[in-house]
C-alpha atoms as a PDB file:
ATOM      1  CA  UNK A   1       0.000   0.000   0.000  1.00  0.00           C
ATOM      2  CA  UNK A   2       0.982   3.411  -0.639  1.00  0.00           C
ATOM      3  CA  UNK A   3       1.876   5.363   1.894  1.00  0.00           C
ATOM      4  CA  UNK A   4       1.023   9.082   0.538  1.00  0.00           C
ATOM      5  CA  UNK A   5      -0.735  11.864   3.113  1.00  0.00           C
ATOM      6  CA  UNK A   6      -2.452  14.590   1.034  1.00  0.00           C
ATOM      7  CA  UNK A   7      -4.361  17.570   1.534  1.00  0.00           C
ATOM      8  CA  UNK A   8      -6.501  18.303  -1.212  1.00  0.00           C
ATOM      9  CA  UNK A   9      -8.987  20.880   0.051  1.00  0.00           C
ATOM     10  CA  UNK A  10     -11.421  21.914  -2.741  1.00  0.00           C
ATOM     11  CA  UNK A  11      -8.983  20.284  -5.165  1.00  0.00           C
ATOM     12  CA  UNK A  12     -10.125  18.713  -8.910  1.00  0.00           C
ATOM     13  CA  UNK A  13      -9.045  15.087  -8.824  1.00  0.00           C
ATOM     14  CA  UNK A  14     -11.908  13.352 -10.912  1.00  0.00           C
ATOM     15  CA  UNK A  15     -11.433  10.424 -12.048  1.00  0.00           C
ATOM     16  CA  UNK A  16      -7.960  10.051 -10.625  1.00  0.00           C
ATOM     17  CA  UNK A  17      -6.544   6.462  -9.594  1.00  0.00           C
ATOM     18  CA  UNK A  18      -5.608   6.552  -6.047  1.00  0.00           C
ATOM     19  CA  UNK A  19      -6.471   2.760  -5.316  1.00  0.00           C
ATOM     20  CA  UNK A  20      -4.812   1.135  -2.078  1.00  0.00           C
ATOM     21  CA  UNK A  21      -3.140   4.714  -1.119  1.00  0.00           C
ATOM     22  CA  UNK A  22      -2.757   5.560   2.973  1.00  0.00           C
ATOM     23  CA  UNK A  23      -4.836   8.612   3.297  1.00  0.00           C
ATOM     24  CA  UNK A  24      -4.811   8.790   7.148  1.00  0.00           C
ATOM     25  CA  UNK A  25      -4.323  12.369   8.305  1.00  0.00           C
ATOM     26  CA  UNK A  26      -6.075  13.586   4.379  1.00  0.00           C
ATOM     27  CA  UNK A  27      -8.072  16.472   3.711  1.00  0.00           C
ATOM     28  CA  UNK A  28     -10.171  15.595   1.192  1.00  0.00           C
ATOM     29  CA  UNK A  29     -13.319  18.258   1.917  1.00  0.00           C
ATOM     30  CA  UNK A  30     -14.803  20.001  -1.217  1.00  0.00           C
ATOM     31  CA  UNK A  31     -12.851  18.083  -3.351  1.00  0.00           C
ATOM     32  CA  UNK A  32     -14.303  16.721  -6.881  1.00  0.00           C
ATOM     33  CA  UNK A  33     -12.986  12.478  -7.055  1.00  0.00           C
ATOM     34  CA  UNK A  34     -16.228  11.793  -8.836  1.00  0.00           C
ATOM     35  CA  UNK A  35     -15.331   8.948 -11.149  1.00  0.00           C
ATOM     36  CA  UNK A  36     -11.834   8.430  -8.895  1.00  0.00           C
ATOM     37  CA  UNK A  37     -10.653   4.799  -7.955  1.00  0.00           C
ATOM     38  CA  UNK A  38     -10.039   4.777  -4.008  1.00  0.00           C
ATOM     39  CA  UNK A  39     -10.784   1.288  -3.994  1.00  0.00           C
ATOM     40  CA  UNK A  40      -8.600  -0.585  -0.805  1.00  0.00           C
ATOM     41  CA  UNK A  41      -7.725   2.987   0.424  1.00  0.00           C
ATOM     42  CA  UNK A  42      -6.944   3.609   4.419  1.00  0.00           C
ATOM     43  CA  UNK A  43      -8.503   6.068   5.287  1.00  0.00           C
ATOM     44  CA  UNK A  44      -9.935   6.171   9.233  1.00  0.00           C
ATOM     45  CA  UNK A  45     -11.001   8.822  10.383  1.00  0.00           C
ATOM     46  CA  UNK A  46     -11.347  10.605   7.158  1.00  0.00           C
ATOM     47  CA  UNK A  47     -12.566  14.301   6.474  1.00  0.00           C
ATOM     48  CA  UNK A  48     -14.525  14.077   2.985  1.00  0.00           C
ATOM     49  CA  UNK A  49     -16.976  16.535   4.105  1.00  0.00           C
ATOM     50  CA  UNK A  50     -18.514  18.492   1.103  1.00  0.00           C
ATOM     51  CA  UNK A  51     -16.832  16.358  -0.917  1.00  0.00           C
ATOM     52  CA  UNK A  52     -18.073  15.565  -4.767  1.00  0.00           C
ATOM     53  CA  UNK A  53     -17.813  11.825  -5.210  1.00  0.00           C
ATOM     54  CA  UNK A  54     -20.485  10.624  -7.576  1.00  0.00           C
ATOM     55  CA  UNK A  55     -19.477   7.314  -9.171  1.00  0.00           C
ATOM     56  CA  UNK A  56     -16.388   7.043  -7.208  1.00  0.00           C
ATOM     57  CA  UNK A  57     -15.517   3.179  -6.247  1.00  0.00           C
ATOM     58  CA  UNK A  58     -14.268   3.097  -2.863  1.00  0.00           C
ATOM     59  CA  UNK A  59     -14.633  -0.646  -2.258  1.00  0.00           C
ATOM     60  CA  UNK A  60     -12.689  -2.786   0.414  1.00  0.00           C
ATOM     61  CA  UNK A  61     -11.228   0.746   1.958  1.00  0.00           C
ATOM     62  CA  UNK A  62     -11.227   1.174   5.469  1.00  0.00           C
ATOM     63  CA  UNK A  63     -13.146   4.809   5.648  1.00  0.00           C
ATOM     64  CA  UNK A  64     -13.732   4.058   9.635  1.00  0.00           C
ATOM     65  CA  UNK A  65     -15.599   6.950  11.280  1.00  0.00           C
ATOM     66  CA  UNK A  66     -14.782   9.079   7.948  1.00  0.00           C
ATOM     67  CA  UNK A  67     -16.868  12.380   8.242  1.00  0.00           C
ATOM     68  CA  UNK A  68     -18.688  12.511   4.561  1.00  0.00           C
ATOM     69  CA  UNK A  69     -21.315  14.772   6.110  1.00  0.00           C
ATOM     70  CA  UNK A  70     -23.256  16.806   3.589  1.00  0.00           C
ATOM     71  CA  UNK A  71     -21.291  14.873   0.167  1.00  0.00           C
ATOM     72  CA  UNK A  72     -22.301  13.792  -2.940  1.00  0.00           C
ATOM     73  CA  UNK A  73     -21.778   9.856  -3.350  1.00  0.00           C
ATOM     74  CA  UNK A  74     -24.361   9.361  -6.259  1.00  0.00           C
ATOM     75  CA  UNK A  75     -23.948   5.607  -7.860  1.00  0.00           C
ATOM     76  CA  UNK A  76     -20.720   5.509  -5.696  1.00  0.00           C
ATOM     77  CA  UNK A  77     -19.678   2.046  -4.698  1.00  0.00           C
ATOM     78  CA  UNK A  78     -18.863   1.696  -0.987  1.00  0.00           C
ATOM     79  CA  UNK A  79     -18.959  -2.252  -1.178  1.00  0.00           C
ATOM     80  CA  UNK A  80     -17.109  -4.248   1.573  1.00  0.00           C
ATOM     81  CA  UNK A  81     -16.198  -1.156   3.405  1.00  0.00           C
ATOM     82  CA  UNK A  82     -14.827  -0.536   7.032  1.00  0.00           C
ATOM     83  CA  UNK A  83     -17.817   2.219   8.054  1.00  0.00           C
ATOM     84  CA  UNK A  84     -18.323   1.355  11.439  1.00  0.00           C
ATOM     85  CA  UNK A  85     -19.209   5.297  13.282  1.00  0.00           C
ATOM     86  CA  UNK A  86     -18.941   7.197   9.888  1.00  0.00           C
ATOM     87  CA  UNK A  87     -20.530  10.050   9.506  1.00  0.00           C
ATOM     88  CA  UNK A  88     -23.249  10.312   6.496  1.00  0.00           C
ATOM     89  CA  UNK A  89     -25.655  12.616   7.783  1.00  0.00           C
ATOM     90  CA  UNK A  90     -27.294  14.632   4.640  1.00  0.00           C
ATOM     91  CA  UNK A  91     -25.429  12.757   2.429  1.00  0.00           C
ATOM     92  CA  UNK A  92     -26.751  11.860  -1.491  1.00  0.00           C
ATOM     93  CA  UNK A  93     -25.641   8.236  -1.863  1.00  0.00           C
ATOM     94  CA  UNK A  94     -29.150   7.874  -4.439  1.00  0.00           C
ATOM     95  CA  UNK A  95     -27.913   4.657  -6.908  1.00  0.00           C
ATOM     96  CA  UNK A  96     -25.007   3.393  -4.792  1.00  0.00           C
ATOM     97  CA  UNK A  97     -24.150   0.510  -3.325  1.00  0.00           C
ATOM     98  CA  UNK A  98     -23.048  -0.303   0.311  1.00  0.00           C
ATOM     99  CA  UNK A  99     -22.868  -4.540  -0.078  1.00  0.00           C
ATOM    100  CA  UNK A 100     -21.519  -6.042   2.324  1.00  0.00           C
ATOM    101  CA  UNK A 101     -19.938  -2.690   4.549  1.00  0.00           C
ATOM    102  CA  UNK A 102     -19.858  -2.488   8.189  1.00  0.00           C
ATOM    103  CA  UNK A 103     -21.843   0.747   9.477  1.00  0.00           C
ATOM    104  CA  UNK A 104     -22.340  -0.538  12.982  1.00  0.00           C
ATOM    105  CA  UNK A 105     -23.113   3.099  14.625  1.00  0.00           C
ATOM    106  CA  UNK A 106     -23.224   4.883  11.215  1.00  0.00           C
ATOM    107  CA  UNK A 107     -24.628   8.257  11.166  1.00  0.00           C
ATOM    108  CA  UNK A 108     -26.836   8.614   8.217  1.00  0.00           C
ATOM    109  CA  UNK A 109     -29.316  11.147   9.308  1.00  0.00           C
ATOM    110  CA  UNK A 110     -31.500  13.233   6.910  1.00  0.00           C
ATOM    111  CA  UNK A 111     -29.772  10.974   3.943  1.00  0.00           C
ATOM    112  CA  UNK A 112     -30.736  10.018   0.618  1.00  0.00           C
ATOM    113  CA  UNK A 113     -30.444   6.639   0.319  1.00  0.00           C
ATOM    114  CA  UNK A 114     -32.749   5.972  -2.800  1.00  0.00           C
ATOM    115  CA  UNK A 115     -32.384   2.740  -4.263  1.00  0.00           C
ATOM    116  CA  UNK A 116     -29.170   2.011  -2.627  1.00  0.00           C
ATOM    117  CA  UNK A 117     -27.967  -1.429  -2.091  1.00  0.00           C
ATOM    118  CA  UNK A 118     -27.488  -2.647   1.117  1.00  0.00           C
ATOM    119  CA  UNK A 119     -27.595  -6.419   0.815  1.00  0.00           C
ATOM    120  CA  UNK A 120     -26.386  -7.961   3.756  1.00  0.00           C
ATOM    121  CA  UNK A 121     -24.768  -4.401   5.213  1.00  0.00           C
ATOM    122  CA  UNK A 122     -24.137  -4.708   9.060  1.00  0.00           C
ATOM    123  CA  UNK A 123     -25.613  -1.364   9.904  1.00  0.00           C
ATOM    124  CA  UNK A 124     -26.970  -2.378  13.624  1.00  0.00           C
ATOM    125  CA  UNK A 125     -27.028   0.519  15.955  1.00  0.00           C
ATOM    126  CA  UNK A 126     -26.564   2.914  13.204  1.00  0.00           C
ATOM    127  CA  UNK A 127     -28.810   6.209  12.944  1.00  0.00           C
ATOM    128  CA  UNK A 128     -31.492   6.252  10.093  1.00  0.00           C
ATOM    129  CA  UNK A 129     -33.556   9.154  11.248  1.00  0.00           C
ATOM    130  CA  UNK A 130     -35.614  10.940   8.610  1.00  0.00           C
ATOM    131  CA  UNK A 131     -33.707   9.000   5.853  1.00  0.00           C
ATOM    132  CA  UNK A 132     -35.179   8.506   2.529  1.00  0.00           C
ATOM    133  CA  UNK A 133     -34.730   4.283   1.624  1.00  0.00           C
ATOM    134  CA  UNK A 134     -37.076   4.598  -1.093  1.00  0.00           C
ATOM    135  CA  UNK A 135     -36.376   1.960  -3.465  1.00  0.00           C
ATOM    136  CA  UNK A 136     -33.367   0.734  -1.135  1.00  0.00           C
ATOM    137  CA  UNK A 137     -32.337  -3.267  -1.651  1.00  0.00           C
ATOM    138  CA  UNK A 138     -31.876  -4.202   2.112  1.00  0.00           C
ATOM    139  CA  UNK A 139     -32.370  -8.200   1.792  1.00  0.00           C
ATOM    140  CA  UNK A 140     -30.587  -9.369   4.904  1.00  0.00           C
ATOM    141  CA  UNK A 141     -29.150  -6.816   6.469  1.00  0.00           C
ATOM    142  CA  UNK A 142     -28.860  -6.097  10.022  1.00  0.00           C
ATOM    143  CA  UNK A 143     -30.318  -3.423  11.260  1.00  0.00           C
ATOM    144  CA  UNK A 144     -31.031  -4.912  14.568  1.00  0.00           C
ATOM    145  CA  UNK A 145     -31.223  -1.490  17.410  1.00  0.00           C
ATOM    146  CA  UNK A 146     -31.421   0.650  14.388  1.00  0.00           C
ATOM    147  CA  UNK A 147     -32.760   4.190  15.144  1.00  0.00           C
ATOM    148  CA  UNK A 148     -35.023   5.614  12.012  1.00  0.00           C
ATOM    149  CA  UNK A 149     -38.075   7.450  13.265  1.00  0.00           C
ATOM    150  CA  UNK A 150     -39.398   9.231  10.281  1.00  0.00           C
ATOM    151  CA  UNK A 151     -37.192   7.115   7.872  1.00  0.00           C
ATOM    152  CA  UNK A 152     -38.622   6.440   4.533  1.00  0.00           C
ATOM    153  CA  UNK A 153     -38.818   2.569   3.260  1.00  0.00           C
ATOM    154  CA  UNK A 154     -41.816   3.279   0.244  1.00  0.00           C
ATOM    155  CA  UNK A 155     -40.312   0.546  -2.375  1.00  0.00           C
ATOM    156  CA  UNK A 156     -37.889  -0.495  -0.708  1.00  0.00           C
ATOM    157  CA  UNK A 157     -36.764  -4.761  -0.151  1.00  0.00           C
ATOM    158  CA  UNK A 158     -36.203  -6.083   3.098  1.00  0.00           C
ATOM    159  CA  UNK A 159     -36.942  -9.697   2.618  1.00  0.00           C
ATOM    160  CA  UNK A 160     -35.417 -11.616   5.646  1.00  0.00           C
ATOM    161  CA  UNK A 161     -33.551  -8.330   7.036  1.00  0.00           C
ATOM    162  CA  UNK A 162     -33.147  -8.330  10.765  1.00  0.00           C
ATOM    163  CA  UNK A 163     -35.008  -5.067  12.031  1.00  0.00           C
ATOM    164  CA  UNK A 164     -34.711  -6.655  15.682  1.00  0.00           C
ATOM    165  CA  UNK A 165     -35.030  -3.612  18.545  1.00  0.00           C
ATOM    166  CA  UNK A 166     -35.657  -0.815  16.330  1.00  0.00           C
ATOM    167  CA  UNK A 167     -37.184   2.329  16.127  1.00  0.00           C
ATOM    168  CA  UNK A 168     -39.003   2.276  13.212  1.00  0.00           C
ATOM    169  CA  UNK A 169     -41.830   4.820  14.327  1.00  0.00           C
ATOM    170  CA  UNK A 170     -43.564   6.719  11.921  1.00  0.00           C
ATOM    171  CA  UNK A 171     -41.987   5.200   9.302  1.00  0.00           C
ATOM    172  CA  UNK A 172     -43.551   4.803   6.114  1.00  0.00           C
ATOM    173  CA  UNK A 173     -43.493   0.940   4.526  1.00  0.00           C
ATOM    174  CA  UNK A 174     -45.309   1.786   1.455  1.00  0.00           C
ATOM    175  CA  UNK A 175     -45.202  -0.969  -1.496  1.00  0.00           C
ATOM    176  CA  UNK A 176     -41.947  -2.916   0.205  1.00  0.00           C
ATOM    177  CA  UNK A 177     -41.418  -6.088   0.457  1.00  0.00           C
ATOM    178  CA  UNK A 178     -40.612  -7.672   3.912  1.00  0.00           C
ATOM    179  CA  UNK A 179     -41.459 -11.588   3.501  1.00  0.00           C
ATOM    180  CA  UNK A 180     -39.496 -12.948   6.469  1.00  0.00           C
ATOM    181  CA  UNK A 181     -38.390 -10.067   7.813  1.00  0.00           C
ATOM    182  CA  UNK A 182     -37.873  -9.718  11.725  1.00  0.00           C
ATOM    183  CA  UNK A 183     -39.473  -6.686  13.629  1.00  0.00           C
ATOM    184  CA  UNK A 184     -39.174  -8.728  17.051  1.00  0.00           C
ATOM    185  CA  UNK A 185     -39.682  -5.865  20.189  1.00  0.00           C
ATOM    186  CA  UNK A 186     -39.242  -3.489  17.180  1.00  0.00           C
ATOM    187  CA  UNK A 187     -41.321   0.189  17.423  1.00  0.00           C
ATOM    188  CA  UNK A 188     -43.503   0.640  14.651  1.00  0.00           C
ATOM    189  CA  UNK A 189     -45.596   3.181  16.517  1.00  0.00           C
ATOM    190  CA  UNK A 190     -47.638   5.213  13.820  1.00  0.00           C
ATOM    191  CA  UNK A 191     -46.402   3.942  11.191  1.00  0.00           C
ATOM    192  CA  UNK A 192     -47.476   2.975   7.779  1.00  0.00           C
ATOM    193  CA  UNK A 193     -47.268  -0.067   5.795  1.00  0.00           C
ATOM    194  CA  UNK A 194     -50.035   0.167   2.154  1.00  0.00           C
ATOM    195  CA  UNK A 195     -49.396  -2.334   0.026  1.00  0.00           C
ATOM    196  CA  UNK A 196     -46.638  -4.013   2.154  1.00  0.00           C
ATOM    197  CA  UNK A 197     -45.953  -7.790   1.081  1.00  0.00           C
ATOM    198  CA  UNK A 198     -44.367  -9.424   4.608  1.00  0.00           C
ATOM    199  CA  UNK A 199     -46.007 -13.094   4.599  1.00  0.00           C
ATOM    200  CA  UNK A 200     -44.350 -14.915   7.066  1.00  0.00           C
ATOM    201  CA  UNK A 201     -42.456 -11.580   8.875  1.00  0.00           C
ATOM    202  CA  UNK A 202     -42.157 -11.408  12.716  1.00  0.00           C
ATOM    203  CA  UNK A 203     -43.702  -8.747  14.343  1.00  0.00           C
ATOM    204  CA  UNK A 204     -43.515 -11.077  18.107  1.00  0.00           C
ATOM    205  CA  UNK A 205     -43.847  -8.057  21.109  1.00  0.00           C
ATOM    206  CA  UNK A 206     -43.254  -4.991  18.559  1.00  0.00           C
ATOM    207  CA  UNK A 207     -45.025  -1.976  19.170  1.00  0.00           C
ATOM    208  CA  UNK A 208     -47.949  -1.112  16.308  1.00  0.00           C
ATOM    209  CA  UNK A 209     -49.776   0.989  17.920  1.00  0.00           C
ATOM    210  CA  UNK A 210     -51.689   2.999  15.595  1.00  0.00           C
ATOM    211  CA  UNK A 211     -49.837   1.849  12.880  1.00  0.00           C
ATOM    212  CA  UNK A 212     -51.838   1.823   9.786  1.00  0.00           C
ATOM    213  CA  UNK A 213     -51.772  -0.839   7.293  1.00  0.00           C
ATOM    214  CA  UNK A 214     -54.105  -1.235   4.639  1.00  0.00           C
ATOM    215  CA  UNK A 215     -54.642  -3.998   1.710  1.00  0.00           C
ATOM    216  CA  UNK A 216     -50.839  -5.405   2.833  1.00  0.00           C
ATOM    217  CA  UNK A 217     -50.256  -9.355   2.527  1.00  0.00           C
ATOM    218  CA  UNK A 218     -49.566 -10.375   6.029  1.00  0.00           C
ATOM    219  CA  UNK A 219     -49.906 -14.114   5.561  1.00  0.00           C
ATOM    220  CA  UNK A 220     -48.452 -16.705   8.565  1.00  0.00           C
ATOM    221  CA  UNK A 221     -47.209 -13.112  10.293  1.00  0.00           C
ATOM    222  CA  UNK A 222     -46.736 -13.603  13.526  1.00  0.00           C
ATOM    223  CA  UNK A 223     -47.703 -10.708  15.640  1.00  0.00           C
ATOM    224  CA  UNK A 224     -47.923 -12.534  19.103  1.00  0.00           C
ATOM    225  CA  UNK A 225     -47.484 -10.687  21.872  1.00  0.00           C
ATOM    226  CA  UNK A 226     -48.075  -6.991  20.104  1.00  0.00           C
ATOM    227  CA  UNK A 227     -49.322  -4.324  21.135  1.00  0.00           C
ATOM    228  CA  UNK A 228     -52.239  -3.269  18.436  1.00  0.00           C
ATOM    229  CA  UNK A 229     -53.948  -1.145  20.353  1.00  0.00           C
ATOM    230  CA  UNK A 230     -55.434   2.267  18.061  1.00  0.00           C
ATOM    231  CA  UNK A 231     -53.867   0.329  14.847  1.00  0.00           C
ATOM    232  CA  UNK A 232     -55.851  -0.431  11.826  1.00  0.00           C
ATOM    233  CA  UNK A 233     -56.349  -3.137   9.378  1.00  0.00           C
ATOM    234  CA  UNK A 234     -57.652  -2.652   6.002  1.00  0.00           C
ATOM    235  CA  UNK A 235     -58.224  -5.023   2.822  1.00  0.00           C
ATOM    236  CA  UNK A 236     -55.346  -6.873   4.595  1.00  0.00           C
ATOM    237  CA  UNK A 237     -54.811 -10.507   3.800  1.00  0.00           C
ATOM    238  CA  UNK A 238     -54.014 -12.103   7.392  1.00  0.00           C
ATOM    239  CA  UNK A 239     -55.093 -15.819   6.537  1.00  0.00           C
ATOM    240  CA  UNK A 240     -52.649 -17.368   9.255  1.00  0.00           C
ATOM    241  CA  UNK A 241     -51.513 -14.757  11.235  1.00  0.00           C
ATOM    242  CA  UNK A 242     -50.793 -15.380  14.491  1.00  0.00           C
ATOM    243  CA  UNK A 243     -52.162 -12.311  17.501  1.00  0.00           C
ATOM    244  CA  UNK A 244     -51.884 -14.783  20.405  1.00  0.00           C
ATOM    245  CA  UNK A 245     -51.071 -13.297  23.600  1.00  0.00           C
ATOM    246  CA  UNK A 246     -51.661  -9.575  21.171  1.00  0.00           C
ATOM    247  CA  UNK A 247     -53.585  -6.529  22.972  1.00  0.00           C
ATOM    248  CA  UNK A 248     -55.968  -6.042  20.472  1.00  0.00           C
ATOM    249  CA  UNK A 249     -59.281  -4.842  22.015  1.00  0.00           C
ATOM    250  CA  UNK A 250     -58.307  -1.540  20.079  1.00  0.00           C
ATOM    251  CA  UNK A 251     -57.283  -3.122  16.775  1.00  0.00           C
ATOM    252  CA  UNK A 252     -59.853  -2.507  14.026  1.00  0.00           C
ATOM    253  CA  UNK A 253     -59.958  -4.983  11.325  1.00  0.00           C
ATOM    254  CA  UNK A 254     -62.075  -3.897   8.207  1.00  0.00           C
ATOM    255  CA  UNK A 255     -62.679  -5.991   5.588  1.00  0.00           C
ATOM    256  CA  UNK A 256     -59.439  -8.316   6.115  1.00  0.00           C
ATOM    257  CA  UNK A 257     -59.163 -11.777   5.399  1.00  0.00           C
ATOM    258  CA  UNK A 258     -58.873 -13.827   8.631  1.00  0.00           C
ATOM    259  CA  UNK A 259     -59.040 -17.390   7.654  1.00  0.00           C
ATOM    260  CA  UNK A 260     -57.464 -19.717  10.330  1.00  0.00           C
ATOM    261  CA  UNK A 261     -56.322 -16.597  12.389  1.00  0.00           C
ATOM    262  CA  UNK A 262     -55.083 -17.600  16.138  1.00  0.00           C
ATOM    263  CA  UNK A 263     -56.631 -14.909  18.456  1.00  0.00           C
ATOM    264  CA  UNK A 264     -55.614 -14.149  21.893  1.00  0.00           C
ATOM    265  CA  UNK A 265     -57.299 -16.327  24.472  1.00  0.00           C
ATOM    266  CA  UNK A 266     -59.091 -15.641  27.835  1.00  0.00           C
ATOM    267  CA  UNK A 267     -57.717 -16.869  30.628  1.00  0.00           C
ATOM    268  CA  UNK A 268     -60.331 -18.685  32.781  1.00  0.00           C
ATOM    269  CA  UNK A 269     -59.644 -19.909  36.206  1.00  0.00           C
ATOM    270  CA  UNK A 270     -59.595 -23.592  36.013  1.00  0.00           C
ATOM    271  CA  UNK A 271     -59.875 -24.550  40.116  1.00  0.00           C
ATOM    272  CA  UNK A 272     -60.367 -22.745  42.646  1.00  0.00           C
ATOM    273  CA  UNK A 273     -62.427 -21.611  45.684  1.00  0.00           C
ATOM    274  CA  UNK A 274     -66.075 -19.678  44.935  1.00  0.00           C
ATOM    275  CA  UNK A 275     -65.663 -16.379  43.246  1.00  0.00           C
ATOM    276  CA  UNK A 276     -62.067 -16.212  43.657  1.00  0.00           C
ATOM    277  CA  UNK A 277     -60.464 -14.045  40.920  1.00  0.00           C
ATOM    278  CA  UNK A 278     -56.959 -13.849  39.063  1.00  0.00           C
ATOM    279  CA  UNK A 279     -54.645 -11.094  40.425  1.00  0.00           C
ATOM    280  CA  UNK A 280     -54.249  -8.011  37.975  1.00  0.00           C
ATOM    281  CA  UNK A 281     -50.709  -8.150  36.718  1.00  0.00           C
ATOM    282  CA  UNK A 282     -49.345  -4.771  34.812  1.00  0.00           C
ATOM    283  CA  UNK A 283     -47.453  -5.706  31.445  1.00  0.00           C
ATOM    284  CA  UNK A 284     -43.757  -4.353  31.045  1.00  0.00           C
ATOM    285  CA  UNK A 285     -43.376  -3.419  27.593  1.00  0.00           C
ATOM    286  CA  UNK A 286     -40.705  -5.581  25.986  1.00  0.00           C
ATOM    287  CA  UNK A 287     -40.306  -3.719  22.775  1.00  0.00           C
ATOM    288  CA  UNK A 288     -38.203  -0.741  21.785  1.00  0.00           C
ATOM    289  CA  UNK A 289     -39.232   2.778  23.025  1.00  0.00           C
ATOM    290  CA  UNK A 290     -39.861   5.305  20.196  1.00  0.00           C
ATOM    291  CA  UNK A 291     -37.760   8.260  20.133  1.00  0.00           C
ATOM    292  CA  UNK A 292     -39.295  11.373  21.808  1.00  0.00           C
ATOM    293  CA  UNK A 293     -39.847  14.571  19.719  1.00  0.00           C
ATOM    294  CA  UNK A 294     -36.414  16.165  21.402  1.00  0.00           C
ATOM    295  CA  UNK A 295     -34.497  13.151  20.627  1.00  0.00           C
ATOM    296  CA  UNK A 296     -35.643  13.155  17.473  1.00  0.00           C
ATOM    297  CA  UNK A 297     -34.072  16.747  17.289  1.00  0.00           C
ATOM    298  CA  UNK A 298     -31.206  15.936  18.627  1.00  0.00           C
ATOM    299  CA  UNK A 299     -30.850  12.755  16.084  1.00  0.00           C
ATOM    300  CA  UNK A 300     -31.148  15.306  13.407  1.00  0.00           C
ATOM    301  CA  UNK A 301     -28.890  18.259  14.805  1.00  0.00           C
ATOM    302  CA  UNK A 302     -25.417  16.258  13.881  1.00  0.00           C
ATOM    303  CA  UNK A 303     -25.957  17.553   9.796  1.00  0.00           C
ATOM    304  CA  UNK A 304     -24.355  20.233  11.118  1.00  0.00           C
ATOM    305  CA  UNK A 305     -22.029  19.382  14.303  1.00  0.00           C
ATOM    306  CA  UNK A 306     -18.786  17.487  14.400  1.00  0.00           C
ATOM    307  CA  UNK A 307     -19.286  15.286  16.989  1.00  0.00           C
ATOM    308  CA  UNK A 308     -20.620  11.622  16.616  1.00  0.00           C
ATOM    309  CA  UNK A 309     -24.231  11.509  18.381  1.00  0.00           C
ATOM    310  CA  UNK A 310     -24.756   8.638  21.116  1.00  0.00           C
ATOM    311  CA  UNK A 311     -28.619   7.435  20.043  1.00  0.00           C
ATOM    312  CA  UNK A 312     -31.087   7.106  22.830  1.00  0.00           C
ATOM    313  CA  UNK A 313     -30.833   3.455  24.094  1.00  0.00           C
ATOM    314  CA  UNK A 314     -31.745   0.847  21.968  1.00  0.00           C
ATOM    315  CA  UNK A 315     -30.624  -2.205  24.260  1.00  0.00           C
ATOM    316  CA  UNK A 316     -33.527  -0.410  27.336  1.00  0.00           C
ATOM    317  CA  UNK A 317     -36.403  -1.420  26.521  1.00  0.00           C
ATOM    318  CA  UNK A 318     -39.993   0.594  27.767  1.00  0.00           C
ATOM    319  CA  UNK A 319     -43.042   1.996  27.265  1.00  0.00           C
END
């Protein structure tokens, strides 16, 4: 590898080959590389901020917490990257391609991620808030403990991605695809899913209440354990589902199929003495709490600060 510092602030290097250089301790902010190779490049801790890098391949480089706030990375190729804490917040990445990359603790904030593809991306823990997925490929990815409240996903493919622990409230799940997709103790608190295809996806203890989902393929989901209450159901196909152990005497199903449903059951006291009653027991929440309207804010404020944003607690989980 090349060992080569450079500063290049504002500089004109399209299309330049600067595969498996060292550019620890680079300036690279307001630069054009669009059409550059920086494929293998070491790069941790980069600053790229500004930065023009549309169809730039950076693949196999390790761009660890690399600030790229606020650049332009359209059809770039970030495939098989080292990403883990880098910084993407307002970012255009529309038409590129993260296979593969580690962005454990990411910051993508406010980006545009339109039809990027992020098949089998580690991106656990990282921040999604307000992001726009649409027409994202995100077939078995992690993004167990994400944080995305207000994040886009209209389009978008998530068949068998792991969405485990995350805040997915107010999200809006428009026409994507999620067949075997796990929302486990995920929050989907007001958000919306038309015309989502998730047959088979597992919704077990996630928060959905009043989510919205209308004529949506929900065959064999399993949804036990829920919490439904203020959602609705429209023209949904639910032939299979499972709501056992669900709190659904707030759910309103219109015109859904139900065919071989399993509803939650009443518990009746088997033996006992005369009148004797079962005790009241309070449920503890087991899903992920939705971000608050000020941390929502301050998920958003890093477009503009330098320092990398600690996400309310995705591991905590409460009403």
């Amino acid at each position: 590898m090349t060992d080569q510092r450079i500063v290049a602030f504002r500089a004109e290097m399209a299309g330049q080959d600067l595969s498996e250089t060292d550019l620890r301790n680079s300036d690279l902010s307001g630069t054009n590389i669009s059409r550059a190779n920086l494929s293998s490049v070491t790069a941790p801790h980069g600053k790229m901020q500004s930065m023009i890098a549309d169809g730039t391949v950076f693949d196999e480089s390790d761009l660890a917490a690399a600030d790229f706030r606020a650049s332009s990375l359209q059809r770039a190729s970030l495939a098989a990257c080292e990403l883990e804490h880098a910084l993407f917040c307002a970012c255009n990445i529309a038409g590129g391609s993260l296979e593969g990359s580690n962005l454990q603790h990411a910051n993508l904030a406010g980006a545009k991620l339109c039809a990027v593809d992020f098949t089998g991306a580690n991106l656990a823990h990282a921040n999604l808030a307000e992001a726009d997925l649409t027409g994202a490929t995100l077939d078995s990815a992690d993004l167990s403990n994400v944080t995305a409240p207000g994040a886009v996903f209209k389009n978008a493919s998530l068949i068998g991605t792991n969405l485990r622990l995350a805040d997915l409230s107010d999200c809006d799940f428009s026409h994507a695809q999620g067949m075997a997709a796990c929302f486990e103790r995920a929050s989907l608190r007001g958000t919306t899913f038309k015309a989502f295809r998730a047959d088979g996806a597992v919704f077990e203890f996630a928060d959905l209440r009043e989510a919205r989902l209308f004529s949506s393929d929900l065959k064999k989901a399993n949804f036990v354990g829920a919490d439904l209450t203020g959602a609705m159901a429209r023209n949904c196909q639910l032939t299979e589902a499972d709501f056992f152990w669900a709190l659904i005497e707030e759910f309103v199903l219109d015109a859904c199929t139900v065919l071989k449903v399993r509803y939650p059951e009443k518990l009746e006291i088997a033996y006992g003495p005369k009148g004797i009653q079962a005790p009241h027991v309070t449920p503890i929440p087991l899903y992920r709490r939705a971000a608050t309207a000020e941390e929502r804010r301050a998920l958003l404020a890093l477009v503009l600060e330098k320092k990398p944003l600690r996400s309310h607690s995705a591991d905590r989980p409460n009403s």
